[in-house]
C-alpha atoms as a PDB file:
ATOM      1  CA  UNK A   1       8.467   3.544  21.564  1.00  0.00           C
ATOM      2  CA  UNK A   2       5.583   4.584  18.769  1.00  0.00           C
ATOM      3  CA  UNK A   3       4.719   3.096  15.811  1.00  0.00           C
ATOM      4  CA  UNK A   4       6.843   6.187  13.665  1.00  0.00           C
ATOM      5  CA  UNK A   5       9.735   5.794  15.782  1.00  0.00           C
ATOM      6  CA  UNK A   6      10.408   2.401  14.438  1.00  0.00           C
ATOM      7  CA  UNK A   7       9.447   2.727  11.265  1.00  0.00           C
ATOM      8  CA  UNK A   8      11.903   5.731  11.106  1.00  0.00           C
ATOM      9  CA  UNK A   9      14.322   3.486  12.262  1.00  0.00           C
ATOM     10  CA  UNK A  10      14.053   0.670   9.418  1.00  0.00           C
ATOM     11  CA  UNK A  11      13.973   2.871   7.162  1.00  0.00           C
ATOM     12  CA  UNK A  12      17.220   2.185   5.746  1.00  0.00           C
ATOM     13  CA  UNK A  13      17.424  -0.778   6.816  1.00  0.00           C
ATOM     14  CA  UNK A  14      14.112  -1.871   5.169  1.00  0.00           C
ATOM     15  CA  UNK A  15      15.559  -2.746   1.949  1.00  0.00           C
ATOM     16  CA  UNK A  16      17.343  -5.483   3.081  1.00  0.00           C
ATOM     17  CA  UNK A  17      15.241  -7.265   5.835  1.00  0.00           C
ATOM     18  CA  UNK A  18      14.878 -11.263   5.539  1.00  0.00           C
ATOM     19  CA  UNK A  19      11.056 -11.007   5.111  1.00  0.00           C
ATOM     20  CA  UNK A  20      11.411  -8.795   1.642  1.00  0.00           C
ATOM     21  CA  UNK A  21      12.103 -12.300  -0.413  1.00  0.00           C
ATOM     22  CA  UNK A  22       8.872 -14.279   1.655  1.00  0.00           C
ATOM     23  CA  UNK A  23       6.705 -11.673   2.553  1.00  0.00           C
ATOM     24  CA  UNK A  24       7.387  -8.462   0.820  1.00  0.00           C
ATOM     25  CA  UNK A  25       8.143  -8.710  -2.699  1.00  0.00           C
ATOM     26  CA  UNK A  26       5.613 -11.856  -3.309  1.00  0.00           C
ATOM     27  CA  UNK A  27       3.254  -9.379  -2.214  1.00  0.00           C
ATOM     28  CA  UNK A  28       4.051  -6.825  -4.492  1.00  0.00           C
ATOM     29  CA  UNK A  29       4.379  -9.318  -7.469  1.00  0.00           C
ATOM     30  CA  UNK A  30       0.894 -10.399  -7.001  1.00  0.00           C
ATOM     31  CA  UNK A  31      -0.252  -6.563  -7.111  1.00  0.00           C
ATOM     32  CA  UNK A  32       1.281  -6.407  -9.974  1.00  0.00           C
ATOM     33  CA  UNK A  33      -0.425  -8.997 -11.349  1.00  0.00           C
ATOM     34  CA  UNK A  34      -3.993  -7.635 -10.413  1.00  0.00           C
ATOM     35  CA  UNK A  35      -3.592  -4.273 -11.535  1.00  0.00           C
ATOM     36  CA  UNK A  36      -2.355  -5.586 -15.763  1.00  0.00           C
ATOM     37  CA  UNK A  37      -6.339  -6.623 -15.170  1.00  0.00           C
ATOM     38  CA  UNK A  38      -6.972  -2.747 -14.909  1.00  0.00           C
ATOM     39  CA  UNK A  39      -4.486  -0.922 -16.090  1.00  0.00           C
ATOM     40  CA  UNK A  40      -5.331  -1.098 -20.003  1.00  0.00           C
ATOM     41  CA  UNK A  41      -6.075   1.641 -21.652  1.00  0.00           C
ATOM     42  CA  UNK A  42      -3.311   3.748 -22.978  1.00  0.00           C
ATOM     43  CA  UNK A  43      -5.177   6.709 -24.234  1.00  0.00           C
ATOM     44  CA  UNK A  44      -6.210   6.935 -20.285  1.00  0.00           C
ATOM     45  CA  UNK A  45      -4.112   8.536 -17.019  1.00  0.00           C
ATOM     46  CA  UNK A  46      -4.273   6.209 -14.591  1.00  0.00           C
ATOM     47  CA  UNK A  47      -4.441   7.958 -11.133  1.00  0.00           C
ATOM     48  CA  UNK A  48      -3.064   5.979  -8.576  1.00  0.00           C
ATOM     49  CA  UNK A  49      -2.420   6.035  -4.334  1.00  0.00           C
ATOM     50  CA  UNK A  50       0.056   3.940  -2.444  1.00  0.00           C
ATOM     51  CA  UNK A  51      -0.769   4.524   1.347  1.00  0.00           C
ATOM     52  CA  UNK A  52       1.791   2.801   3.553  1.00  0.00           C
ATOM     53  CA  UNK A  53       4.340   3.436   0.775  1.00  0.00           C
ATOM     54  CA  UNK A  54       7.431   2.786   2.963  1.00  0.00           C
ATOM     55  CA  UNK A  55      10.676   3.101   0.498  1.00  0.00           C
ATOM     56  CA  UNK A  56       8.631   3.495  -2.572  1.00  0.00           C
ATOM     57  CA  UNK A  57       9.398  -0.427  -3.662  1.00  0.00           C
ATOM     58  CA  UNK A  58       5.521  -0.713  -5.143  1.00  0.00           C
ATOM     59  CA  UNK A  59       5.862   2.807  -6.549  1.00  0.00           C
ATOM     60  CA  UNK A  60       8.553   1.982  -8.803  1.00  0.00           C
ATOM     61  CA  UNK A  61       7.379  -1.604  -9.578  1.00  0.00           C
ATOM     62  CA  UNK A  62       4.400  -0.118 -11.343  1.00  0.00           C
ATOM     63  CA  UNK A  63       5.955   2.229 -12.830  1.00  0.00           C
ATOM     64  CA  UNK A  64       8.495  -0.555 -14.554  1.00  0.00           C
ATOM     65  CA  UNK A  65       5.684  -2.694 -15.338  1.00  0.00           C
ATOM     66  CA  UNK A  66       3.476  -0.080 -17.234  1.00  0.00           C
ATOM     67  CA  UNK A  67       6.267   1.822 -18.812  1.00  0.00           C
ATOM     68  CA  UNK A  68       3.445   2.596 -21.863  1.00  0.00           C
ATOM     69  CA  UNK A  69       0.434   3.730 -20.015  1.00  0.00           C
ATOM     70  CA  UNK A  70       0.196   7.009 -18.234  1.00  0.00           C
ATOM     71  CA  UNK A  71       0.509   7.319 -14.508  1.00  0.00           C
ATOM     72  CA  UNK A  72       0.264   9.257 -12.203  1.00  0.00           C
ATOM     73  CA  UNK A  73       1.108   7.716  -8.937  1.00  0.00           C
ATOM     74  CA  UNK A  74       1.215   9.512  -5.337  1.00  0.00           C
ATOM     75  CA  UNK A  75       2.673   7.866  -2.134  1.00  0.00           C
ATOM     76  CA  UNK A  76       2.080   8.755   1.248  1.00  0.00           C
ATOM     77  CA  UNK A  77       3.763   7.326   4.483  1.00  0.00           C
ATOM     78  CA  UNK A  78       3.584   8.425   8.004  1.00  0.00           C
ATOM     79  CA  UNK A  79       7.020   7.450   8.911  1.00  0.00           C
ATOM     80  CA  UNK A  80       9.455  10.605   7.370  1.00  0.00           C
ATOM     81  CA  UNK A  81      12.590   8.623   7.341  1.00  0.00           C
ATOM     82  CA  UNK A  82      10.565   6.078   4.673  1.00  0.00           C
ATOM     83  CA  UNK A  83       9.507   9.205   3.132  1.00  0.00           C
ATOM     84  CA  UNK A  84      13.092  10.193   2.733  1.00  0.00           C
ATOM     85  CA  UNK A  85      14.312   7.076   1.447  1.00  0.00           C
ATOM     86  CA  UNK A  86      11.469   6.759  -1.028  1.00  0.00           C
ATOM     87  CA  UNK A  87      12.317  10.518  -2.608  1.00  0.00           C
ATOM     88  CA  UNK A  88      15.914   9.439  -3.199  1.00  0.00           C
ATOM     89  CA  UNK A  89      14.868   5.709  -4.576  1.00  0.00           C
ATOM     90  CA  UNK A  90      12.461   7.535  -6.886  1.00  0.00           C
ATOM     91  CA  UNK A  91      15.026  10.376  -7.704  1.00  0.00           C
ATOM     92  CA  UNK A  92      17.642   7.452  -8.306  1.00  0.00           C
ATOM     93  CA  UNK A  93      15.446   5.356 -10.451  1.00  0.00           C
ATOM     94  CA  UNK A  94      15.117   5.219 -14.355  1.00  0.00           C
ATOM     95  CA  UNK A  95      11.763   5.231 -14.599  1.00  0.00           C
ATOM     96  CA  UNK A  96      11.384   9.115 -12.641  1.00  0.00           C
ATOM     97  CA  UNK A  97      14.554  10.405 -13.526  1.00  0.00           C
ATOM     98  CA  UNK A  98      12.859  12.434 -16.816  1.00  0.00           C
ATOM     99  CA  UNK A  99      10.019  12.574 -14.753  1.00  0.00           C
ATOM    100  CA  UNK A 100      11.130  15.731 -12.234  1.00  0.00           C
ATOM    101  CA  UNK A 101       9.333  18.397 -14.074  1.00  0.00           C
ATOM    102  CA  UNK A 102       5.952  16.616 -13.981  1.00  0.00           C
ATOM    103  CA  UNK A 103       5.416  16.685  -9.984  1.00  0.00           C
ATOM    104  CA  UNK A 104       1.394  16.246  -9.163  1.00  0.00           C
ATOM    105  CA  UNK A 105      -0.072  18.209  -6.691  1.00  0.00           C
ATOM    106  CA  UNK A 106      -1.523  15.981  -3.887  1.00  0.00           C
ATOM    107  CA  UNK A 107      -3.506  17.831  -0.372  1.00  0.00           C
ATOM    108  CA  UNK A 108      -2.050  21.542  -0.697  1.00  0.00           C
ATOM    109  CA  UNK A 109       1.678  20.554  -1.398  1.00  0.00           C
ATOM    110  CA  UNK A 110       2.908  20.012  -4.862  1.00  0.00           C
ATOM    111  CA  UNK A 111       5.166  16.840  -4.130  1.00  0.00           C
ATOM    112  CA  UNK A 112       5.278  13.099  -5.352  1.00  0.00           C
ATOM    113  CA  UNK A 113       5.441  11.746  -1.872  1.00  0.00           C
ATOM    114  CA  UNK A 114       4.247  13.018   1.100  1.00  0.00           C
ATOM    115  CA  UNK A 115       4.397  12.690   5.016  1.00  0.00           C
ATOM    116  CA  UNK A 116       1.073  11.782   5.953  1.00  0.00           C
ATOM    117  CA  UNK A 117      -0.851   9.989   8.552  1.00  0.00           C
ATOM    118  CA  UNK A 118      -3.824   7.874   7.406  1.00  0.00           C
ATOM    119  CA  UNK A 119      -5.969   9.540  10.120  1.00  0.00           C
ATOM    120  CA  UNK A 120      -5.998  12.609   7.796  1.00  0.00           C
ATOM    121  CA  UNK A 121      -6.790  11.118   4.485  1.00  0.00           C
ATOM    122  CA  UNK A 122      -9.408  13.518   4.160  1.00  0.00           C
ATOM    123  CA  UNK A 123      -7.157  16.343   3.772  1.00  0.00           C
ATOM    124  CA  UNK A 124      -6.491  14.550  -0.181  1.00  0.00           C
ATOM    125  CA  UNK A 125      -8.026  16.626  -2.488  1.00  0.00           C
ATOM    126  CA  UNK A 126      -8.638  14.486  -5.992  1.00  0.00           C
ATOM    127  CA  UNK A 127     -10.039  11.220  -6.403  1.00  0.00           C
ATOM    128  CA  UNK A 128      -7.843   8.164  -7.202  1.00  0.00           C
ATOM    129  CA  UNK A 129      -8.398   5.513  -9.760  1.00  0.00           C
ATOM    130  CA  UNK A 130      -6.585   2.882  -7.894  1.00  0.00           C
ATOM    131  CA  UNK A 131      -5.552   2.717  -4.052  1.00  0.00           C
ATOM    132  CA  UNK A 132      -3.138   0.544  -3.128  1.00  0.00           C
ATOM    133  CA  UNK A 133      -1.940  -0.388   0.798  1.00  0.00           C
ATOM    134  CA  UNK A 134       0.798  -3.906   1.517  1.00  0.00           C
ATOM    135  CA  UNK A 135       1.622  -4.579   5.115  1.00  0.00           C
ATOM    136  CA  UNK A 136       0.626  -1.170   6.629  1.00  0.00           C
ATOM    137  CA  UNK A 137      -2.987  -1.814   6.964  1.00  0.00           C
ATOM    138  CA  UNK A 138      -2.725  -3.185  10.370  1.00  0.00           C
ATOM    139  CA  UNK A 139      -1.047  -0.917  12.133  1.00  0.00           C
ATOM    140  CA  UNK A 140      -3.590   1.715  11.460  1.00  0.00           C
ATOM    141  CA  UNK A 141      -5.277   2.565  14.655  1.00  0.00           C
ATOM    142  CA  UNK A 142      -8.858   2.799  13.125  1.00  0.00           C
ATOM    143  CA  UNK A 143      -9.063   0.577  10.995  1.00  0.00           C
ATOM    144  CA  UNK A 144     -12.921   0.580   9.572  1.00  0.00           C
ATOM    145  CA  UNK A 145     -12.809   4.434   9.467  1.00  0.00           C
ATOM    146  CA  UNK A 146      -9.274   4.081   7.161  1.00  0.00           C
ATOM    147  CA  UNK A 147     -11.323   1.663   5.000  1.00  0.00           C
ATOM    148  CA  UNK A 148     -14.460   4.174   4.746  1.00  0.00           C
ATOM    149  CA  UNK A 149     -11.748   6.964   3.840  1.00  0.00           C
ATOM    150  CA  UNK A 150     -10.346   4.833   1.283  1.00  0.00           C
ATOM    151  CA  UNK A 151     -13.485   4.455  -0.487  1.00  0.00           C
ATOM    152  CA  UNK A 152     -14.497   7.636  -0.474  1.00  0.00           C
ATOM    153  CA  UNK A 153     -11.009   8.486  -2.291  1.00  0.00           C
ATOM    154  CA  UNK A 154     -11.597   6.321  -5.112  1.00  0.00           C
ATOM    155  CA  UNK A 155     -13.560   7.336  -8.443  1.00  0.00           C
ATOM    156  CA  UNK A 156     -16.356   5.654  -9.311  1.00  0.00           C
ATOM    157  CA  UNK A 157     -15.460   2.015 -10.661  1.00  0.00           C
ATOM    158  CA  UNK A 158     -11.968   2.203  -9.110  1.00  0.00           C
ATOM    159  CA  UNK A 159     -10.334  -0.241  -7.527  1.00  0.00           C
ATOM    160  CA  UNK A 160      -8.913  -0.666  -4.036  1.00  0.00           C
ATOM    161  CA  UNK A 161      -6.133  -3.349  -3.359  1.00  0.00           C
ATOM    162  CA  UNK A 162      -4.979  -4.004   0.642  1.00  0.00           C
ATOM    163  CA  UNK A 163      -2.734  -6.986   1.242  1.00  0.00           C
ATOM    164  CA  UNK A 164      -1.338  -7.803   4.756  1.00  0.00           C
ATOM    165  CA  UNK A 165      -0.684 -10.535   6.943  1.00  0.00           C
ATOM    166  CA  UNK A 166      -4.098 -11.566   8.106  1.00  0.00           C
ATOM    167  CA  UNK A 167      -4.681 -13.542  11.236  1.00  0.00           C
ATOM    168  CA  UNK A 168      -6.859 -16.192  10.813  1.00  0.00           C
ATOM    169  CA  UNK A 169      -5.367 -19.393  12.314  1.00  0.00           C
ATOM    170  CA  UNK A 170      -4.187 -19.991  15.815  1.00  0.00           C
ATOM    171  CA  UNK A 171      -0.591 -20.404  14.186  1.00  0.00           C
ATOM    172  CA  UNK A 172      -1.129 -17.203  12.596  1.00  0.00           C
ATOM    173  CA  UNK A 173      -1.846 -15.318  15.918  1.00  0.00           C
ATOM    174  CA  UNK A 174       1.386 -17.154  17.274  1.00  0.00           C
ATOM    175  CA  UNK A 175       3.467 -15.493  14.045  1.00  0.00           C
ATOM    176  CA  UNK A 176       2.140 -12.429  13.894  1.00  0.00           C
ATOM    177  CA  UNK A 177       2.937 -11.864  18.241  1.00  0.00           C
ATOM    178  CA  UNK A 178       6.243 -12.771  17.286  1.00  0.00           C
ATOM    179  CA  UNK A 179       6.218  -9.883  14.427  1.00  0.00           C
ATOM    180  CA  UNK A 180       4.554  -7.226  16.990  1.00  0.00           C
ATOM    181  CA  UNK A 181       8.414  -7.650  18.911  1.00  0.00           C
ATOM    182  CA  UNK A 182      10.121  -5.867  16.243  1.00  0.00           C
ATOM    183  CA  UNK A 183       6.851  -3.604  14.555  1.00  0.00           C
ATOM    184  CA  UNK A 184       5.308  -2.442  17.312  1.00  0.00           C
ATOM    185  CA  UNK A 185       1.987  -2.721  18.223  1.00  0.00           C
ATOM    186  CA  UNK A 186      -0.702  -4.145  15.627  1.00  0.00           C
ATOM    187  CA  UNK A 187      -4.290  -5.435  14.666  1.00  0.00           C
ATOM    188  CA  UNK A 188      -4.113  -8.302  11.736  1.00  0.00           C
ATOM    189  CA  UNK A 189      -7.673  -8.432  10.785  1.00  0.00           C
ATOM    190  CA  UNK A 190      -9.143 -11.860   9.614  1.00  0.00           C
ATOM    191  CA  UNK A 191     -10.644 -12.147   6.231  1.00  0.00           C
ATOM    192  CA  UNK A 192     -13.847 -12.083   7.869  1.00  0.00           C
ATOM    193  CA  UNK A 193     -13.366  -8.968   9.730  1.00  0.00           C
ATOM    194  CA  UNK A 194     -12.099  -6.869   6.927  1.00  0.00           C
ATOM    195  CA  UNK A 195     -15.439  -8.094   5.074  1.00  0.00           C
ATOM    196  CA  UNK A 196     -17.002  -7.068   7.865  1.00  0.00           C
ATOM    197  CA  UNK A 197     -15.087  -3.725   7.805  1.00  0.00           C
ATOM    198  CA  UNK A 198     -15.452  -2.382   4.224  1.00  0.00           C
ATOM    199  CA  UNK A 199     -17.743   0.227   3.153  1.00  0.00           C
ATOM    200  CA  UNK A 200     -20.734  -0.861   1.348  1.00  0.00           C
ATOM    201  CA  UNK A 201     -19.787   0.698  -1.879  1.00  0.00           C
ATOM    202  CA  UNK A 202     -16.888  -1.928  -2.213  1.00  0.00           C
ATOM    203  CA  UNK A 203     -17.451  -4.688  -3.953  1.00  0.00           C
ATOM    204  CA  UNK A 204     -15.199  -8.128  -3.632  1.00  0.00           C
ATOM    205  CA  UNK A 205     -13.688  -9.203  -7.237  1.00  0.00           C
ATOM    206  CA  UNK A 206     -10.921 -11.039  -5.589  1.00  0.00           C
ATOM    207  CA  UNK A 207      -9.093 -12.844  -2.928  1.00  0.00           C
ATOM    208  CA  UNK A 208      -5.702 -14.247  -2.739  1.00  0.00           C
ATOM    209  CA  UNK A 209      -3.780 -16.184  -0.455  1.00  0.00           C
ATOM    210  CA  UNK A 210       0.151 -15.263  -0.678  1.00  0.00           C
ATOM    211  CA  UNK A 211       2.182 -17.768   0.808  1.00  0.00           C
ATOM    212  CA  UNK A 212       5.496 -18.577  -0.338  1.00  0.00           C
ATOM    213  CA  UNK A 213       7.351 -20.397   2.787  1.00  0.00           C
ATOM    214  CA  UNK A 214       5.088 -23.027   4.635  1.00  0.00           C
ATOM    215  CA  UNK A 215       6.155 -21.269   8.098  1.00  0.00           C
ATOM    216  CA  UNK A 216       4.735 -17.622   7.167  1.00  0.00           C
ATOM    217  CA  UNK A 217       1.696 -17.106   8.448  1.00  0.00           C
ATOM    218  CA  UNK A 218      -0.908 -15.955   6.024  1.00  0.00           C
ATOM    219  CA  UNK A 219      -0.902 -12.967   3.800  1.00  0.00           C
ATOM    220  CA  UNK A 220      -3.976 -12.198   2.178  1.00  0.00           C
ATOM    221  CA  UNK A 221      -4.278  -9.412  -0.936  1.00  0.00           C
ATOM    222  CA  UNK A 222      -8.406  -7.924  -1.346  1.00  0.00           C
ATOM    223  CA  UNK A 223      -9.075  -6.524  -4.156  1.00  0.00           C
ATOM    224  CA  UNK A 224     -12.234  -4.378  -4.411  1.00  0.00           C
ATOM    225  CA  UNK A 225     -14.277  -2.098  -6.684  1.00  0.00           C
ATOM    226  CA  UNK A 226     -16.484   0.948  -5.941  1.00  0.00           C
ATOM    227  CA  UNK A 227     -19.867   0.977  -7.412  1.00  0.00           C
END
């Protein structure tokens, strides 16, 4: 079974998986946090990528927590059931409903969300601001030339933020094998391989450890800027 076949199969179901209170929305909480460090100008449009954006859950947390700052924020997902559940969470919320006639244009089809795989993130054809990418990172086959893509999408001084379970104890790699059972098949980089990984241009500002049950194994969010 591939990768989209199963993700097209949570998709509705994704909402309301067990790991959403330990894994998921800690994650996205401590995103949030990070990006009130960047997002502060108001007189300022703030473009911003989600890659890996599953149901649109990040897409609509940043949008409630910067209500007074312009955004523009694009989400792509390979999966087109997660897609599809996205478009109608976005269409459903508050914060897009008065939003519908200001659709951004993103690769060659005007559209808020798109189907996309990340091996053709050079088909994007603007620069981003911010990049953001929770729990999808490792099931990207190429992993270093994702990271090199993801630079080269971001505007000078803009900031990348990747958070994903991250195997870097021996109780991790036990975990994370257990995970691959219902995900498919994966690569949980270490913090020293993704160092190892990123593009030159990308400079470290911070590193967290998420961890909000003492059984999960570790989630790590890397936050980077582009010089």
């Amino acid at each position: 079974m591939s990768n989209s076949t199963i993700w097209n199969f949570w998709a509705k179901r994704y909402e309301n998986l067990w790991v959403q209170k330990v894994s998921l929305a800690p994650t996205r909480a401590k995103v949030i946090e990070e990006l009130r460090e960047i997002i502060t100008e108001k007189d300022k449009v703030y473009r911003i990528l989600d890659i890996g954006c599953g149901t649109g859950q990040l897409i609509l947390d940043i949008k409630r927590s910067f209500k007074e700052f312009d955004l523009e924020i694009h989400g792509i997902d390979f999966s087109e059931k997660m897609i599809e559940s996205a478009k109608e969470n976005l269409k459903a919320s508050e914060v897009f409903s008065k939003e519908n006639n200001k659709i951004k244009e993103i690769c060659d089809d005007e559209s808020l969300l798109n189907v996309m795989d990340t091996a053709d993130l050079n088909k994007i054809h603007k620069k981003f601001h911010i990049i953001t990418c929770t729990h999808s990172f490792p099931y990207y086959k190429n992993q270093r030339k994702v990271l090199m893509d993801m630079g080269s999408l971001l505007d000078e001084n803009g900031t990348l933020i990747i958070a994903n379970a991250s195997e870097n104890t021996a109780y991790d790699k036990v975990a994370m094998k257990l995970v691959k059972l219902t995900t498919g098949k994966a690569t949980y980089p270490s913090i020293e391989k993704m160092n190892s990984m990123k593009p030159k241009e990308l400079i470290l500002k911070n590193i967290i450890k998420i961890k909000e049950r003492f059984f999960m194994p570790s989630i790590i969010l890397f936050r980077w800027k582009k010089v």
